[in-house]
C-alpha atoms as a PDB file:
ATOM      1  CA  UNK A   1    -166.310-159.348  44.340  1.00  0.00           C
ATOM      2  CA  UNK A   2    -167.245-155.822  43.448  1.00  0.00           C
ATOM      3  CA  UNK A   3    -166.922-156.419  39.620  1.00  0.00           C
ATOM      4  CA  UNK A   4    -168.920-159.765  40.097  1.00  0.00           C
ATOM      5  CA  UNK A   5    -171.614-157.588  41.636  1.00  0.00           C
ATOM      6  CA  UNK A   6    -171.406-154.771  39.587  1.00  0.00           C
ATOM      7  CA  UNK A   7    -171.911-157.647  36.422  1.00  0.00           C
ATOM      8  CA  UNK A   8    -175.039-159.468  38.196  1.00  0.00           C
ATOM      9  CA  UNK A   9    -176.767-155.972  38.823  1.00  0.00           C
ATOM     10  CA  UNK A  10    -176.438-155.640  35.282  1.00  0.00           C
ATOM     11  CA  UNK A  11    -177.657-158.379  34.266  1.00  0.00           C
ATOM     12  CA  UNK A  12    -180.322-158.255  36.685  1.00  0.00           C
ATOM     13  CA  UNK A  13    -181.065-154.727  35.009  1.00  0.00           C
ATOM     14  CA  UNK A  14    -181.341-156.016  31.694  1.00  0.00           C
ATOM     15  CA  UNK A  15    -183.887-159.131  32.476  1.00  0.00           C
ATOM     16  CA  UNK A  16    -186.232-156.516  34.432  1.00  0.00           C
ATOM     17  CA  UNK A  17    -186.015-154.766  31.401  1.00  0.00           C
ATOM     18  CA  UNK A  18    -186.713-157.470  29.234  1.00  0.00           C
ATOM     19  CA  UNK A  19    -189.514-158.737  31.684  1.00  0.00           C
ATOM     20  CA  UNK A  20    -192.430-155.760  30.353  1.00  0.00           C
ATOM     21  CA  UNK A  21    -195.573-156.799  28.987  1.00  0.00           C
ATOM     22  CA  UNK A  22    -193.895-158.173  25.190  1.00  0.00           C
ATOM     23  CA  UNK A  23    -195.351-157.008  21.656  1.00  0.00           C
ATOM     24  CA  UNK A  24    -194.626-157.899  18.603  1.00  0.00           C
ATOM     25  CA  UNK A  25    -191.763-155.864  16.560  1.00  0.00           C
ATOM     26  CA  UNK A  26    -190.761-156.360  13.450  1.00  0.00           C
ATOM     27  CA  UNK A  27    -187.483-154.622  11.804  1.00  0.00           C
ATOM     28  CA  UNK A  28    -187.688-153.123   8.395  1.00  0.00           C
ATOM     29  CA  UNK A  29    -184.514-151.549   8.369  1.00  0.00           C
ATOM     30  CA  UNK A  30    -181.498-151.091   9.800  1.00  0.00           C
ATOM     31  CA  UNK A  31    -179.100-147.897   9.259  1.00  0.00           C
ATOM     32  CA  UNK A  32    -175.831-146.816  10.886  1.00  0.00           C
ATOM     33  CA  UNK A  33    -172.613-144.888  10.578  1.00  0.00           C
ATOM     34  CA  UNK A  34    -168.940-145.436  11.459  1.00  0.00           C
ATOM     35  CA  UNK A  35    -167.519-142.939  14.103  1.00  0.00           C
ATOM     36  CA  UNK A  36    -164.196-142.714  14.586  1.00  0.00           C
ATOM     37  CA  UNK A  37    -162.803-142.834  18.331  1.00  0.00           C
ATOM     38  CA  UNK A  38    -160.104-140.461  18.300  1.00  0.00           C
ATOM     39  CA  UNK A  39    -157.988-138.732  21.130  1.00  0.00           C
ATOM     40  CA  UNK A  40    -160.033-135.807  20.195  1.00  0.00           C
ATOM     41  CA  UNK A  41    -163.528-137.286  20.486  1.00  0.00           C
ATOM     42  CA  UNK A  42    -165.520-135.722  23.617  1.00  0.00           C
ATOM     43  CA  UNK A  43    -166.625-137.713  26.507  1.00  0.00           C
ATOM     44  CA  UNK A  44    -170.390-137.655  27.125  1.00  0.00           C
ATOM     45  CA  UNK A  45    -171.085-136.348  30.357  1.00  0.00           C
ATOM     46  CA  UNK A  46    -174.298-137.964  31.034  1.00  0.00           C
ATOM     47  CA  UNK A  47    -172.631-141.538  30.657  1.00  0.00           C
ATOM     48  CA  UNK A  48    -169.577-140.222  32.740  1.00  0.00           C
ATOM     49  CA  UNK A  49    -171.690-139.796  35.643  1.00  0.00           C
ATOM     50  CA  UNK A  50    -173.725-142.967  35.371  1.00  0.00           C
ATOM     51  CA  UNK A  51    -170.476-144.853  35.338  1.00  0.00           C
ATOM     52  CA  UNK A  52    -168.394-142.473  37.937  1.00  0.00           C
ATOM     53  CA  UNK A  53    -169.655-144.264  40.908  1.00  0.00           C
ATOM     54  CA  UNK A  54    -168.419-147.621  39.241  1.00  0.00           C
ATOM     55  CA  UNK A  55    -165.428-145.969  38.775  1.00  0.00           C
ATOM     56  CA  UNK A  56    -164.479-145.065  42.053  1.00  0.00           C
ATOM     57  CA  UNK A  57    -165.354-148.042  44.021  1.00  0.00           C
ATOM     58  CA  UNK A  58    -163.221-150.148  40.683  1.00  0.00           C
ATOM     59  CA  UNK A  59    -160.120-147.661  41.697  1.00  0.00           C
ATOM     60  CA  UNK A  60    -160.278-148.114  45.436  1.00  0.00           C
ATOM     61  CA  UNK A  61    -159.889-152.039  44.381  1.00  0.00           C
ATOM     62  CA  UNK A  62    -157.488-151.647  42.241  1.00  0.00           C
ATOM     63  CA  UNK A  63    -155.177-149.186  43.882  1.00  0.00           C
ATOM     64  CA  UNK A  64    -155.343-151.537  47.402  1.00  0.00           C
ATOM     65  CA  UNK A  65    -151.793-151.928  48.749  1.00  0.00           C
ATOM     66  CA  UNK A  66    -150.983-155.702  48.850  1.00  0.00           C
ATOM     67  CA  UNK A  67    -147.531-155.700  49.802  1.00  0.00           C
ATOM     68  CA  UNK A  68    -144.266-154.270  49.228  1.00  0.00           C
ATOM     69  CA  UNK A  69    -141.477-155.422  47.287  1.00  0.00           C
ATOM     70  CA  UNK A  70    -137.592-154.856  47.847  1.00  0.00           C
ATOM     71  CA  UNK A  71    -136.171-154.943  44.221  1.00  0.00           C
ATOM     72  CA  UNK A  72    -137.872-154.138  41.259  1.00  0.00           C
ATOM     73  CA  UNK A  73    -138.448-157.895  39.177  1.00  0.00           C
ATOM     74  CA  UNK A  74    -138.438-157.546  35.679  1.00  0.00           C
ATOM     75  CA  UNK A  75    -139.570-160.085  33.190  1.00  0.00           C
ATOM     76  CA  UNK A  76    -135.854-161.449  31.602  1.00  0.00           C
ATOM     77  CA  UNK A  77    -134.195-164.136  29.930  1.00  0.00           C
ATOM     78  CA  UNK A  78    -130.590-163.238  30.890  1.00  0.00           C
ATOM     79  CA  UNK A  79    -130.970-166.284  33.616  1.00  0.00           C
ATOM     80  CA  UNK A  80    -132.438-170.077  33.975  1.00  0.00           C
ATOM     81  CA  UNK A  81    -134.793-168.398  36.248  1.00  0.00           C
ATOM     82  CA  UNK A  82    -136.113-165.034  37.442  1.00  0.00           C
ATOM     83  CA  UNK A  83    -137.161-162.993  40.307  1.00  0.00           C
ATOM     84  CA  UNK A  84    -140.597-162.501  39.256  1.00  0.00           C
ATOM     85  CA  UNK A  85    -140.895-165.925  37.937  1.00  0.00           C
ATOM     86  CA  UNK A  86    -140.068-167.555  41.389  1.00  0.00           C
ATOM     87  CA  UNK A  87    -142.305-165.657  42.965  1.00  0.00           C
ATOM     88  CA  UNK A  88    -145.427-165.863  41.125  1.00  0.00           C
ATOM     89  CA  UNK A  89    -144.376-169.894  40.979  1.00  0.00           C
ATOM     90  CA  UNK A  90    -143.826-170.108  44.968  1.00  0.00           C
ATOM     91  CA  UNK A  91    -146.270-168.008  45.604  1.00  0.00           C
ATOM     92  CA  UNK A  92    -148.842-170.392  43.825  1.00  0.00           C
ATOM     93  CA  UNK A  93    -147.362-173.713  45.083  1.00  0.00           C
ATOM     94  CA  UNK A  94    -147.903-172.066  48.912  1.00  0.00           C
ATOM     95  CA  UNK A  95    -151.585-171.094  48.058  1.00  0.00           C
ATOM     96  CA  UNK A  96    -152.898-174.404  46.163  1.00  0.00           C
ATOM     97  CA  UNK A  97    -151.355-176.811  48.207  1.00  0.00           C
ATOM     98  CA  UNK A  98    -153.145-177.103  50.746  1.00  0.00           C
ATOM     99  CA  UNK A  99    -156.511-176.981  48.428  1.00  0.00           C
ATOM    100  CA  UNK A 100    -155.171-179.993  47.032  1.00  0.00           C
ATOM    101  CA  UNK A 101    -154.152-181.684  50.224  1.00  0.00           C
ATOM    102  CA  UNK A 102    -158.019-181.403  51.228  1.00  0.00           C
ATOM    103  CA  UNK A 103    -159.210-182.889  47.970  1.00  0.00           C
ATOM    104  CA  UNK A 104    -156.690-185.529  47.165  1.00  0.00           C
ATOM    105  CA  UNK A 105    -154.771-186.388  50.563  1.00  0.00           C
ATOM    106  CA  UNK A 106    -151.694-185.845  49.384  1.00  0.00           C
ATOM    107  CA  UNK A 107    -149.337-182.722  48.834  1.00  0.00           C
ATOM    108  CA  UNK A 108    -148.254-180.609  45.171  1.00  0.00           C
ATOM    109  CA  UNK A 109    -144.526-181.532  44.464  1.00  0.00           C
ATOM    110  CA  UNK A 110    -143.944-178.517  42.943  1.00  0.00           C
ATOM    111  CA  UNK A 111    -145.556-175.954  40.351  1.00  0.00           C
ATOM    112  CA  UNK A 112    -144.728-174.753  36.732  1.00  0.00           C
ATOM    113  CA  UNK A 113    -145.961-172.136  34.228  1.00  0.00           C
ATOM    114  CA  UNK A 114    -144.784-170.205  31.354  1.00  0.00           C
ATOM    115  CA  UNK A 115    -142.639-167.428  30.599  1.00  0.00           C
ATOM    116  CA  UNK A 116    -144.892-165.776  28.665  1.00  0.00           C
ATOM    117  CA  UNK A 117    -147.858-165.839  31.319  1.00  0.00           C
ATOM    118  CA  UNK A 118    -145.758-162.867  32.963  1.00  0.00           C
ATOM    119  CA  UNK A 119    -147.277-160.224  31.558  1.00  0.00           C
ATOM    120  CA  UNK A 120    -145.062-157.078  33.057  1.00  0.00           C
ATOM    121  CA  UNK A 121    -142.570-156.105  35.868  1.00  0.00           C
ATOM    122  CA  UNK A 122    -143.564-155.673  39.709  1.00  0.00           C
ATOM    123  CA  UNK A 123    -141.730-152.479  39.962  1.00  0.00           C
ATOM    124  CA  UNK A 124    -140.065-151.717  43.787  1.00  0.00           C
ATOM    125  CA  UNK A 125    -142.178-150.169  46.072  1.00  0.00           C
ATOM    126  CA  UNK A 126    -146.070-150.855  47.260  1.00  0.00           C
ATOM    127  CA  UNK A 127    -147.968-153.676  45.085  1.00  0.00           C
ATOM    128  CA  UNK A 128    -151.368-153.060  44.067  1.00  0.00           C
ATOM    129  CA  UNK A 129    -154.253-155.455  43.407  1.00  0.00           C
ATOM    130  CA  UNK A 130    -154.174-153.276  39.997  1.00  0.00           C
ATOM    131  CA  UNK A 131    -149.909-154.605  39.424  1.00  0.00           C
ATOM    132  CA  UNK A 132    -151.684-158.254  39.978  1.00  0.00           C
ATOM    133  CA  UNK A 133    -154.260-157.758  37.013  1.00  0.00           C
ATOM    134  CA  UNK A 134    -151.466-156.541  35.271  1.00  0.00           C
ATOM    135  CA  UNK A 135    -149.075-159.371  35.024  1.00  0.00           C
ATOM    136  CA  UNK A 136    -151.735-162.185  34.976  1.00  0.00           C
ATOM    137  CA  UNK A 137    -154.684-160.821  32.979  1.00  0.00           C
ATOM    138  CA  UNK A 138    -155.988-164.216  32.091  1.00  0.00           C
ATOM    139  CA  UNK A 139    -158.686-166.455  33.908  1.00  0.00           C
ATOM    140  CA  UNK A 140    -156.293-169.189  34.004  1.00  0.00           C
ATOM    141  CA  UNK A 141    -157.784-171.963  36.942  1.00  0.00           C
ATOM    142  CA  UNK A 142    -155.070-173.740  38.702  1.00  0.00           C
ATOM    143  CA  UNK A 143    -154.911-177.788  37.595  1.00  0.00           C
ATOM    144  CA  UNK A 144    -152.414-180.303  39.501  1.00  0.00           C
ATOM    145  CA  UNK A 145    -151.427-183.390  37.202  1.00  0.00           C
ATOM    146  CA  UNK A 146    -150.311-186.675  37.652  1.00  0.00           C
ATOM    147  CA  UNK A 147    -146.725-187.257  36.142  1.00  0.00           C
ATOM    148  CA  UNK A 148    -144.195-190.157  36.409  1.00  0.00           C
ATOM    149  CA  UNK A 149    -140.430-189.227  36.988  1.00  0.00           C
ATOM    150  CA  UNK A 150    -140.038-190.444  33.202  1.00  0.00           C
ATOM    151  CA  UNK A 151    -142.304-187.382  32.443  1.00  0.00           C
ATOM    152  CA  UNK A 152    -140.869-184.893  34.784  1.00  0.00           C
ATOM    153  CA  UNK A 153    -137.539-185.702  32.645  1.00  0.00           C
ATOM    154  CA  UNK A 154    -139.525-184.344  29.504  1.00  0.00           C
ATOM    155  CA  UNK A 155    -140.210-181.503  31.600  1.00  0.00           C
ATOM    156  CA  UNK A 156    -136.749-181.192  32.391  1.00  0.00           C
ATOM    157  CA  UNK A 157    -135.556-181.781  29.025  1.00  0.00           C
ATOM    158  CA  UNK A 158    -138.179-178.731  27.596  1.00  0.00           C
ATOM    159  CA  UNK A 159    -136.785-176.413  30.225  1.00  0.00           C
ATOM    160  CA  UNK A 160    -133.535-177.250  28.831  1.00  0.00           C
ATOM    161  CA  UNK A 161    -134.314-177.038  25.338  1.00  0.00           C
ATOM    162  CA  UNK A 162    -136.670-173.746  25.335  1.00  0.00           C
ATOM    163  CA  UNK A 163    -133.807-172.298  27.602  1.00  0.00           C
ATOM    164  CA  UNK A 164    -136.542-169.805  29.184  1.00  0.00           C
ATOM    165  CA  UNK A 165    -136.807-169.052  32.879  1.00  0.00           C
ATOM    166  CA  UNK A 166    -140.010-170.605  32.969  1.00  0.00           C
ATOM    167  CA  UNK A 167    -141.343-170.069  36.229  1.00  0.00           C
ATOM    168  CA  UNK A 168    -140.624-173.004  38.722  1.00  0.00           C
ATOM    169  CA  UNK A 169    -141.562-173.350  42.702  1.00  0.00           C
ATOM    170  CA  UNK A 170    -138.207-173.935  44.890  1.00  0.00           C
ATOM    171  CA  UNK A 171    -138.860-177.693  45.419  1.00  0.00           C
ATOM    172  CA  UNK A 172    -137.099-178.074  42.260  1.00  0.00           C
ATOM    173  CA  UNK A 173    -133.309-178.155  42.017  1.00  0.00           C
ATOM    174  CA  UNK A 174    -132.283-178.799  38.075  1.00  0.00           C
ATOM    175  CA  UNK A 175    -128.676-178.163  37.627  1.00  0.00           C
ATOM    176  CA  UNK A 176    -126.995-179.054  33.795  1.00  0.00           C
ATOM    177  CA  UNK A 177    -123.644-178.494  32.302  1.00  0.00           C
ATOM    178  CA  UNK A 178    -122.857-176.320  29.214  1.00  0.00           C
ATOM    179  CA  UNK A 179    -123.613-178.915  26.728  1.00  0.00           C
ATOM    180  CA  UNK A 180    -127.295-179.040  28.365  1.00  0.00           C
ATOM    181  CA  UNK A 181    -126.716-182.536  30.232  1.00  0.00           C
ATOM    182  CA  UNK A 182    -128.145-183.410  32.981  1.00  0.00           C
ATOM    183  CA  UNK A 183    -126.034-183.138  35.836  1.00  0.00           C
ATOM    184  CA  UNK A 184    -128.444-183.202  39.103  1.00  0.00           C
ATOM    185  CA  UNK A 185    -132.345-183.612  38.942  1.00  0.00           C
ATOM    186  CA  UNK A 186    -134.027-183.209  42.624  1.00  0.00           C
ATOM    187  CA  UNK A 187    -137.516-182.520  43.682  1.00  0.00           C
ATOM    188  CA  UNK A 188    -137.605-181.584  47.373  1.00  0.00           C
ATOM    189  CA  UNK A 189    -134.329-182.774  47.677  1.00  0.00           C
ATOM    190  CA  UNK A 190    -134.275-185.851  46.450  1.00  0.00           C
ATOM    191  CA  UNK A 191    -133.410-186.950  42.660  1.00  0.00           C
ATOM    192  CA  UNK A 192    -136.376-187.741  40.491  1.00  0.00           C
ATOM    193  CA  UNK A 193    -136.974-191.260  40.016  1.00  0.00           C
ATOM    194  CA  UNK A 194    -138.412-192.441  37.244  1.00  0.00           C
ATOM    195  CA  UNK A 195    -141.021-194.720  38.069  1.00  0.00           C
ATOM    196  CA  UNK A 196    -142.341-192.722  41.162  1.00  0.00           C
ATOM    197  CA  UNK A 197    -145.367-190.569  40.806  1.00  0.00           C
ATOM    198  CA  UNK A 198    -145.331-186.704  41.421  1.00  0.00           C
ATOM    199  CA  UNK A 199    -147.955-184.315  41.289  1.00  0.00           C
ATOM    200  CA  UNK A 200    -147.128-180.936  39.315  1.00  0.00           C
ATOM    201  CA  UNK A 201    -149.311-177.935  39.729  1.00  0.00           C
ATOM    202  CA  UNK A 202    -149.754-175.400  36.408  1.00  0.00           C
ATOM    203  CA  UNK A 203    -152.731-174.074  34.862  1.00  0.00           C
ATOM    204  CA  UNK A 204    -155.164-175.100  32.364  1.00  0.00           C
ATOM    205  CA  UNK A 205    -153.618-173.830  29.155  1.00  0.00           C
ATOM    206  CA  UNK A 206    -150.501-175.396  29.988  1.00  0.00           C
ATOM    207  CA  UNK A 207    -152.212-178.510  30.595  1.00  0.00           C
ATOM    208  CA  UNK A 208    -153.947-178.201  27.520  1.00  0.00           C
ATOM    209  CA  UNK A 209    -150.068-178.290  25.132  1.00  0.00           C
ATOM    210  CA  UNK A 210    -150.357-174.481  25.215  1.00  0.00           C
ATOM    211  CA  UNK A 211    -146.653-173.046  24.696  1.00  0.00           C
ATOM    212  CA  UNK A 212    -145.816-177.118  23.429  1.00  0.00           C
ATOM    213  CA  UNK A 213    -145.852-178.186  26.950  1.00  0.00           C
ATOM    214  CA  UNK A 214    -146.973-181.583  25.778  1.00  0.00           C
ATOM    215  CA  UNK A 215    -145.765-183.759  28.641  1.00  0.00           C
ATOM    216  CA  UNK A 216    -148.713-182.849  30.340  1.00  0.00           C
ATOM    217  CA  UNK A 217    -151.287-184.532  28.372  1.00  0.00           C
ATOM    218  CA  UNK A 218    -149.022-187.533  29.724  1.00  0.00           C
ATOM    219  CA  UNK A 219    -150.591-187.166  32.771  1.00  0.00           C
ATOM    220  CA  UNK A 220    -152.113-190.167  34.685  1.00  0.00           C
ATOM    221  CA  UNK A 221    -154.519-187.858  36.654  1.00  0.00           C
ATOM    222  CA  UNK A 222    -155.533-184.377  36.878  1.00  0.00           C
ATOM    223  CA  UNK A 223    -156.865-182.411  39.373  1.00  0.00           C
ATOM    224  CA  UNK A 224    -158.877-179.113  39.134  1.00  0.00           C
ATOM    225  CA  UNK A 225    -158.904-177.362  42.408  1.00  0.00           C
ATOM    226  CA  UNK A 226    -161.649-174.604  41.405  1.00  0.00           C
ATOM    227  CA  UNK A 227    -159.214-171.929  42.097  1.00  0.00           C
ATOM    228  CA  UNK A 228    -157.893-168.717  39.653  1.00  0.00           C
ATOM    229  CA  UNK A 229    -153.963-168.139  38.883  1.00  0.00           C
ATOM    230  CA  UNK A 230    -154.238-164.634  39.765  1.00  0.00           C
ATOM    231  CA  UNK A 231    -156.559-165.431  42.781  1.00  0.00           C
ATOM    232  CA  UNK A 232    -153.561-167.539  44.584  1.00  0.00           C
ATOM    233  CA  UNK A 233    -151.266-164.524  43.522  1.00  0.00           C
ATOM    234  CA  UNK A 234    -153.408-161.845  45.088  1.00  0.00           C
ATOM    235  CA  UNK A 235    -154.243-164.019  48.522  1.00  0.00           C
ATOM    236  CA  UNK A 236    -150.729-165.147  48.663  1.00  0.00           C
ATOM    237  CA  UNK A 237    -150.090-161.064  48.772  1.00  0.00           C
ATOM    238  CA  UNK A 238    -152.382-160.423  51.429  1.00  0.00           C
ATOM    239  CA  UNK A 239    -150.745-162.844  53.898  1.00  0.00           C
ATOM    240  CA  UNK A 240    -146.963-161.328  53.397  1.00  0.00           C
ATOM    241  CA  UNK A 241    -145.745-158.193  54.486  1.00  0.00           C
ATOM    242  CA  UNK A 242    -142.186-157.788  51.435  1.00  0.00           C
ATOM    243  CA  UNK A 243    -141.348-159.567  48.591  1.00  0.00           C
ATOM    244  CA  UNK A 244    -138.048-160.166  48.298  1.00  0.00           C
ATOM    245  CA  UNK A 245    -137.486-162.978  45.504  1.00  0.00           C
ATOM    246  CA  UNK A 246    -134.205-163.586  43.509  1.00  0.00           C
ATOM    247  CA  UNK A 247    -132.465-165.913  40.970  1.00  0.00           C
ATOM    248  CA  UNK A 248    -131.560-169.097  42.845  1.00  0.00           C
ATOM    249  CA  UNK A 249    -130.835-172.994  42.650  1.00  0.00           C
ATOM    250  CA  UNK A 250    -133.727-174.127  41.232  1.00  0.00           C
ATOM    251  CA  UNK A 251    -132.642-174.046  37.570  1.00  0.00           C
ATOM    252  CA  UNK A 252    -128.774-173.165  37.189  1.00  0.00           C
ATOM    253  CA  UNK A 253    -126.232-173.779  34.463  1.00  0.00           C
ATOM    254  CA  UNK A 254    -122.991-175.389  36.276  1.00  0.00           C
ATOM    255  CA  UNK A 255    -119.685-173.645  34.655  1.00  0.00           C
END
């Protein structure tokens, strides 16, 4: 809200500005020089102090204590699926669902991103609003699509194939053998079939083929619910006291 603010006075700033009585300019010429930015380049105080209130009320945003998580989640690929992955997908699934039961009638199946979308670690200890920017920088708006159980075993078969712990929301239970078969397939415990209808939330890069995640544009509906990835992460934060998410069922290799 504050950075929203801080942009609109701005721009409100620059069209009073641009509002005086107009004349005519013309531009004959136009001269400039390259200055290099360098660790040893002075900061000029009369800008520092315009911006120093900005500053301080950004900080106190940013540095807000959210929650408070048990073990330190690091972004991996030693497992199926991750700590931090699980939570950023549950965490999602618990925030848009209801959005989209208000708008459709119906509720999300489950929810998916990508691997790379994690930008950093949630180290243990407090969680910041700040840690939040930090592993979703992107203004990614949450999208729920229309897929058939044929589609969701495309999905399947791209988790299997990329072998990343793509993040994936615990109504999913995909279990597969060492040769990467199949062995169970459930969503909300229950095995996929493949002429039912399921409803998979992920964002709109994702639904747009970003990281090849071309099932999607398979989709027989889509839904935009008008709310941000990192949004759902930080409201979802505000509503729990610890985080305490670990690798699980929800994608596991069978020995």
């Amino acid at each position: 809200i504050f950075m929203k603010k801080f942009f609109g006075g701005m721009f409100l700033l620059f069209l009073a500005l641009s509002s005086c009585k107009s004349k005519s300019y013309f531009t004959h010429t136009i001269q400039g020089e390259q200055l290099e930015i360098t660790k040893e380049t002075q900061e000029d105080e009369v800008i520092m102090d315009y911006l120093s209130p900005f500053r301080y009320h950004l900080n106190k945003y940013l540095d807000k204590v959210l929650a408070y998580n048990k073990e330190t989640m690091i972004k991996e690929i030693s497992a199926l699926n991750m700590p931090i992955g699980n939570f950023m997908a549950d965490a999602i699934y618990e925030e848009a669902d209801p959005y989209f039961l208000k708008i459709r009638k119906r509720h999300i199946d489950f929810a998916m991103f990508n691997w790379g979308g994690i930008r950093t670690e949630i180290p243990k200890g407090e969680v910041t609003t700040r840690m939040i920017y930090q592993i979703m920088p992107f203004e990614n708006q949450l999208v729920v699509v229309e897929l058939t159980g044929d589609t969701l075993y495309e999905l399947a078969k791209y988790l299997i194939d990329t072998k990343y712990p793509h993040p994936i929301s615990k109504q999913v239970e995909l279990t597969i053998d060492k040769k990467g078969e199949i062995i169970s397939f459930l969503v909300n415990k229950k095995p996929v079939q493949r002429k039912k209808r399921y409803f998979v939330c992920t964002y709109d890069y994702l639904y747009n083929g970003g990281d090849r995640m071309n099932f999607f544009s398979k989709g027989l509906s889509s839904t935009y619910i008008n709310y941000e990835c990192r949004d759902a992460l930080l409201n979802y934060l505000k509503k729990v006291d610890t985080l305490d998410f670990r690798t699980d069922h929800r994608f596991t290799l069978k020995e």
